[in-house]
N, C-alpha and C. Protein backbone atom coordinates (compact mmCIF):
# COMPACT_ATOMS: atom_id res chain seq x y z
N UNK A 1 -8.11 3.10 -13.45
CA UNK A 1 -9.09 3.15 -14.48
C UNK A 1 -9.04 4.52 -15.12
N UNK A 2 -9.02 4.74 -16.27
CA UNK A 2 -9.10 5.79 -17.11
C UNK A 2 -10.52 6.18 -17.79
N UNK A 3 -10.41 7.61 -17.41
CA UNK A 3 -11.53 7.85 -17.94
C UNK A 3 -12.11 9.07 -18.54
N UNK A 4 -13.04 9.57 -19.46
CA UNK A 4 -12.70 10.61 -20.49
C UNK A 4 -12.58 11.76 -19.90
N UNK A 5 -13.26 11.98 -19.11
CA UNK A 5 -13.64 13.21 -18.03
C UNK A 5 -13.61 13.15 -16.42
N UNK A 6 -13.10 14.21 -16.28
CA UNK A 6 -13.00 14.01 -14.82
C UNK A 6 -14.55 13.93 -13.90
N UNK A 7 -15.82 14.66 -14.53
CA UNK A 7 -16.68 14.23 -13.94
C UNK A 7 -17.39 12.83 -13.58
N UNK A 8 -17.08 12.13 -14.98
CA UNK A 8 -16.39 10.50 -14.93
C UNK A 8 -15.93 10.05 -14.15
N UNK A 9 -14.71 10.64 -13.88
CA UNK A 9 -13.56 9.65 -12.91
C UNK A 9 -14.52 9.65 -11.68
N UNK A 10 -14.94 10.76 -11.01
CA UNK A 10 -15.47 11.29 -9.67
C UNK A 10 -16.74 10.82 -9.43
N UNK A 11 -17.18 9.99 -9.94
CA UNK A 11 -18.78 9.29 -10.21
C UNK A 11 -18.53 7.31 -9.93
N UNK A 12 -17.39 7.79 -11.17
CA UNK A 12 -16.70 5.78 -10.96
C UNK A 12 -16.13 5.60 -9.40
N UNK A 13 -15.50 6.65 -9.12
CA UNK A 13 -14.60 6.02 -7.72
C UNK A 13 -15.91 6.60 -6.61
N UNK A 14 -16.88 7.22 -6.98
CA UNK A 14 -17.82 6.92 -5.83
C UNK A 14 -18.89 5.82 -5.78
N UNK A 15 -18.94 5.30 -7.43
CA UNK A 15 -19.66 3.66 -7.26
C UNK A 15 -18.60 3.08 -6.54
N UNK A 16 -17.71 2.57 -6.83
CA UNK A 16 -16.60 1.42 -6.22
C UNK A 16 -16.44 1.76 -4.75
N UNK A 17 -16.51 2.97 -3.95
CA UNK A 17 -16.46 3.31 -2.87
C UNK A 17 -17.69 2.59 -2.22
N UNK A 18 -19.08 2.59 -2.86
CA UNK A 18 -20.58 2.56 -2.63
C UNK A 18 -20.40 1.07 -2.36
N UNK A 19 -20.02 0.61 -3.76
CA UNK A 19 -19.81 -1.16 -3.74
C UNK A 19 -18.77 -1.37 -2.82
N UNK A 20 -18.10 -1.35 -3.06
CA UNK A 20 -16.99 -1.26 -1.85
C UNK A 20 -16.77 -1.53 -0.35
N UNK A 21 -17.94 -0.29 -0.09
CA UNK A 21 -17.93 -0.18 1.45
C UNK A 21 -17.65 -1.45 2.73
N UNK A 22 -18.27 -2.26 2.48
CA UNK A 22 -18.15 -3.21 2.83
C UNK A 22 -17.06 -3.73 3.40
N UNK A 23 -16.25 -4.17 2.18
CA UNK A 23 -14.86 -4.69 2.96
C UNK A 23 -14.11 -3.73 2.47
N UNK A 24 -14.19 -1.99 2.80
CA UNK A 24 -13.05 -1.36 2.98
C UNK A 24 -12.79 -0.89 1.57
N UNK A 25 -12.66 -1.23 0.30
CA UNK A 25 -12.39 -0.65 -0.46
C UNK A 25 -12.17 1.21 -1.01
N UNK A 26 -10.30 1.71 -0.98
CA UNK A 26 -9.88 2.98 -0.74
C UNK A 26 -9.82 3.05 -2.44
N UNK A 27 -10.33 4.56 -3.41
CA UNK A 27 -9.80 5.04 -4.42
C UNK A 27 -9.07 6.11 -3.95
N UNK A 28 -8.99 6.25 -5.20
CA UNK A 28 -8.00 7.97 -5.29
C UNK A 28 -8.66 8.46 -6.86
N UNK A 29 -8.66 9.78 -7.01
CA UNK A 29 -9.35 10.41 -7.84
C UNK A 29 -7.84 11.27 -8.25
N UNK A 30 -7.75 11.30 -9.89
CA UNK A 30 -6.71 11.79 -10.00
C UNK A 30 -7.00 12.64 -11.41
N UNK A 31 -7.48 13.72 -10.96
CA UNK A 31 -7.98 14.59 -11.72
C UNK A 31 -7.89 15.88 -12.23
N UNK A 32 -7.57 16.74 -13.35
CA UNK A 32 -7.34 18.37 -13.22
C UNK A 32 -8.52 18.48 -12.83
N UNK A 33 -7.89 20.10 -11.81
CA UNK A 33 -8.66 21.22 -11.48
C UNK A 33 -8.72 20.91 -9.69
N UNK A 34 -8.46 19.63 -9.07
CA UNK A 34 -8.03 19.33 -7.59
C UNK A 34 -6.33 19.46 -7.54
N UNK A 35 -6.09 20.06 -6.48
CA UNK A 35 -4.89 20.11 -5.79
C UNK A 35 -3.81 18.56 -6.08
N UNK A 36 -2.51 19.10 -6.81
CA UNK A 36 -1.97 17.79 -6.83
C UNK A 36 -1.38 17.11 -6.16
N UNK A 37 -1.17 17.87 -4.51
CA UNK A 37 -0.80 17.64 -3.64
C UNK A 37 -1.71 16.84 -2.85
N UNK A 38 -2.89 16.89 -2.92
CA UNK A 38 -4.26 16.32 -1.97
C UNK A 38 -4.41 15.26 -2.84
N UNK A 39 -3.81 14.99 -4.27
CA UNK A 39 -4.01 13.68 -4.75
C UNK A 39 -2.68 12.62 -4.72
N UNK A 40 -1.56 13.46 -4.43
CA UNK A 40 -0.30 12.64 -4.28
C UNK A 40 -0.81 12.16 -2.73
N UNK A 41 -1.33 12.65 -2.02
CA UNK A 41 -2.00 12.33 -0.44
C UNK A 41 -2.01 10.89 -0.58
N UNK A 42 -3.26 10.97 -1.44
CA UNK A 42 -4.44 10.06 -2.09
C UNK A 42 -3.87 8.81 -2.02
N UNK A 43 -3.01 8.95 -3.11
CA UNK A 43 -1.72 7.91 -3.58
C UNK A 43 -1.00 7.37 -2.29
N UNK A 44 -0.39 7.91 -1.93
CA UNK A 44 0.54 7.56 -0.34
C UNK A 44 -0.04 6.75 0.69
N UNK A 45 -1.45 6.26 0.03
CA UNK A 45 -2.36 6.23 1.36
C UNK A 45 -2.69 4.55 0.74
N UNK A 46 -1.87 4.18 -0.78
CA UNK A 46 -1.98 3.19 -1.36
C UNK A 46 -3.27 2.55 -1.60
N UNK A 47 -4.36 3.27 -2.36
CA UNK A 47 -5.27 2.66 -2.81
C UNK A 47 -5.88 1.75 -3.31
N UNK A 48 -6.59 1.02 -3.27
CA UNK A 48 -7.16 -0.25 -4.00
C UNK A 48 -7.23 0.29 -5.42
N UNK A 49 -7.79 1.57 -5.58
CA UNK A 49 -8.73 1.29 -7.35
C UNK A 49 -7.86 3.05 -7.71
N UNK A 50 -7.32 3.44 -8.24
CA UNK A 50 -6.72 4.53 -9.21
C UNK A 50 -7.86 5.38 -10.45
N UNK A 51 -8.79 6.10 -10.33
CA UNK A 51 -9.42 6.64 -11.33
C UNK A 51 -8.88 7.89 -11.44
N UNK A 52 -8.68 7.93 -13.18
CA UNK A 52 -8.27 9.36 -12.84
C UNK A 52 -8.72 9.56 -14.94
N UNK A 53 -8.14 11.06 -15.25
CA UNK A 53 -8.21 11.64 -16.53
C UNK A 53 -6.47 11.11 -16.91
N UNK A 54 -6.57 10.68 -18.48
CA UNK A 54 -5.25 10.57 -19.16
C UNK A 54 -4.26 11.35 -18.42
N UNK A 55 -4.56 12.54 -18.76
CA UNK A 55 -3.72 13.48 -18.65
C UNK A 55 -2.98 13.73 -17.04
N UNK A 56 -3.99 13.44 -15.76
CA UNK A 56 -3.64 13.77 -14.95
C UNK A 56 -2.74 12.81 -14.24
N UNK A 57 -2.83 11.47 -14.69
CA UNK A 57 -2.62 9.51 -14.62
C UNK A 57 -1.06 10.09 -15.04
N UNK A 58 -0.58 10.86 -16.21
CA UNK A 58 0.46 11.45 -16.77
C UNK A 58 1.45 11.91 -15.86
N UNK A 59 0.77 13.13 -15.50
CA UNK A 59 1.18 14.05 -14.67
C UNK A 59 2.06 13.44 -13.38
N UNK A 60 1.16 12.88 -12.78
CA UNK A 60 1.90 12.12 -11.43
C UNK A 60 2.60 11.02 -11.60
N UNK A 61 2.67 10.08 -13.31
CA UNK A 61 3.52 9.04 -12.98
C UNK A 61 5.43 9.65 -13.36
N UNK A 62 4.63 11.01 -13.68
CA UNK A 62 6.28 11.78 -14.36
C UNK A 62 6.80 12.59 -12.81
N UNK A 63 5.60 13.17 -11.94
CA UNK A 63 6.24 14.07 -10.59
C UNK A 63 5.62 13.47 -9.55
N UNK A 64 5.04 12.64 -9.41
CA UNK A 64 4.85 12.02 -8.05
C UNK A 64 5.42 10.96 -7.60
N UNK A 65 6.81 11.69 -6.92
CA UNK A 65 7.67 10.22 -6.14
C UNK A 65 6.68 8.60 -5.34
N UNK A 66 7.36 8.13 -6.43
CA UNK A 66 6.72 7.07 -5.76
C UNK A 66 5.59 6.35 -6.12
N UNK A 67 5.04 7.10 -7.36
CA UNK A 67 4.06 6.54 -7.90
C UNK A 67 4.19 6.10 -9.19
N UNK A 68 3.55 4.60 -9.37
CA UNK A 68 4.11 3.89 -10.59
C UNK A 68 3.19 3.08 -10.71
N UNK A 69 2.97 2.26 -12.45
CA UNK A 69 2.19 1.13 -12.32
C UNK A 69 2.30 0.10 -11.93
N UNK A 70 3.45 -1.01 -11.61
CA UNK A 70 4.06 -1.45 -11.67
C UNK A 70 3.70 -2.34 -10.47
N UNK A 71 2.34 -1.75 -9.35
CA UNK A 71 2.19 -2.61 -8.60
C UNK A 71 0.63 -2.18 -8.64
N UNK A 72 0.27 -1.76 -9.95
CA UNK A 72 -1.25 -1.76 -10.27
C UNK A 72 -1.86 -3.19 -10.70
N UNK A 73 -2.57 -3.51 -10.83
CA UNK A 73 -3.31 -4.40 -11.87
C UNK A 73 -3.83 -3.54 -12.92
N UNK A 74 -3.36 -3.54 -14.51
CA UNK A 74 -3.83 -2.85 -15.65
C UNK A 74 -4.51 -3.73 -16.40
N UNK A 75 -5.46 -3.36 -17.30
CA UNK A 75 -6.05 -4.13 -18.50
C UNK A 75 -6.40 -2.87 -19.28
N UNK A 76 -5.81 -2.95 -20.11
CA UNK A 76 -6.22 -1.78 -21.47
C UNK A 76 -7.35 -2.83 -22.49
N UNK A 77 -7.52 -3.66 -22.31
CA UNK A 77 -8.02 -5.02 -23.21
C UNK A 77 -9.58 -4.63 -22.92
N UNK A 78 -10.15 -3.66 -23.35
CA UNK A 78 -11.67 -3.08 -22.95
C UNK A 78 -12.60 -4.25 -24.08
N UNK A 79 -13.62 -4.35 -23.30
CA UNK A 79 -14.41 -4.84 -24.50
C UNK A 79 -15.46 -4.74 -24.63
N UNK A 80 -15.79 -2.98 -23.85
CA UNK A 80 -16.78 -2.23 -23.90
C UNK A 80 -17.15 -1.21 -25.77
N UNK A 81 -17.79 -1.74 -26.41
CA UNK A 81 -17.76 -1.51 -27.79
C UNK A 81 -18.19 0.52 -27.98
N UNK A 82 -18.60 0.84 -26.96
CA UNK A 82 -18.89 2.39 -26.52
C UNK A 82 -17.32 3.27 -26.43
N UNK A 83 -16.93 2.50 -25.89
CA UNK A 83 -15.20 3.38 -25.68
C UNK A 83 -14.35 3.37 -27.17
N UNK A 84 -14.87 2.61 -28.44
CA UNK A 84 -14.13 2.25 -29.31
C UNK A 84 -13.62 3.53 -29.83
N UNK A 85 -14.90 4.47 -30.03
CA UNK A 85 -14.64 5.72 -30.63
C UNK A 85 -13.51 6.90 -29.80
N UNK A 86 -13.43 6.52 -28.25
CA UNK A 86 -13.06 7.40 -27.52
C UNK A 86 -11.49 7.07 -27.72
N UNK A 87 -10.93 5.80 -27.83
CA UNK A 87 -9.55 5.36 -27.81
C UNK A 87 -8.47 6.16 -28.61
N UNK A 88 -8.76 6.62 -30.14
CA UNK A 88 -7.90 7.45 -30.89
C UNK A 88 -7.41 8.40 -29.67
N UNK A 89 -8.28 9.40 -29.51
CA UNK A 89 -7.88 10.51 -28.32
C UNK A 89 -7.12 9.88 -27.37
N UNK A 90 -6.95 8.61 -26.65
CA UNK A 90 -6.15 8.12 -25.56
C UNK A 90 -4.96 7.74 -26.18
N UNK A 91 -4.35 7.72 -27.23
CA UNK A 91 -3.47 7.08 -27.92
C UNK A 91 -1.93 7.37 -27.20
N UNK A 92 -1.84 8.97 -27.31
CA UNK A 92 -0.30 9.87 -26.92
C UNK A 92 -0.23 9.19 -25.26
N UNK A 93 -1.47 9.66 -24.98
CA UNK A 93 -1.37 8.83 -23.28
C UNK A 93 -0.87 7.62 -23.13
N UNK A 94 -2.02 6.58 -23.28
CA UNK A 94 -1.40 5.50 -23.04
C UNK A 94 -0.05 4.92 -23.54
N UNK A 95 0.17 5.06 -25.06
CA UNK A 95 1.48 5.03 -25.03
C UNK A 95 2.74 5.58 -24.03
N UNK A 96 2.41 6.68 -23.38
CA UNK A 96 3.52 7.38 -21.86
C UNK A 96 3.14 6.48 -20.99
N UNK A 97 1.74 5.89 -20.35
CA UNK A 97 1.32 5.04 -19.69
C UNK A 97 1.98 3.97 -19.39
């Protein structure tokens, strides 16, 4: 899941953790300004749910062996009418995405 801000990302993957709990549900937070080593961890540890900032989602699918979408479930198909304005800015990303 992508999201504008990393204080964002770190809020979403602690609802889904909250909801979650239950049957186990693991994120990973993939964010500037944390260690990218403690988030390639993250990754290795094969998570259920991926939140992170454009930029950082970037970062690790270009230097983190092993990490790819390819065995994500994606939907870019939002049809939250609030994000409409935010999408221009995601553009350069998701296109590398």
């Amino acid at each position: 899941m992508l999201s504008p801000t990393r204080e964002l990302a770190i809020q979403i993957a602690e609802q889904f953790e909250a909801l979650g709990a239950g049957i186990g549900v693991k994120t990973a937070v993939l964010v500037g300004g944390i260690d990218m080593m403690a988030q390639s961890i993250q990754l290795g540890k094969r998570p259920h749910v991926v939140v992170g900032t454009p930029g950082r989602v970037v970062d690790h699918l270009t230097n983190t062996k092993g990490f790819s979408l390819k065995q994500l479930q994606v939907d870019f198909d939002s049809k939250n009418p609030y994000e409409t304005p935010v999408k221009p800015l995601y553009n350069p990303y998701i296109t590398h995405i």
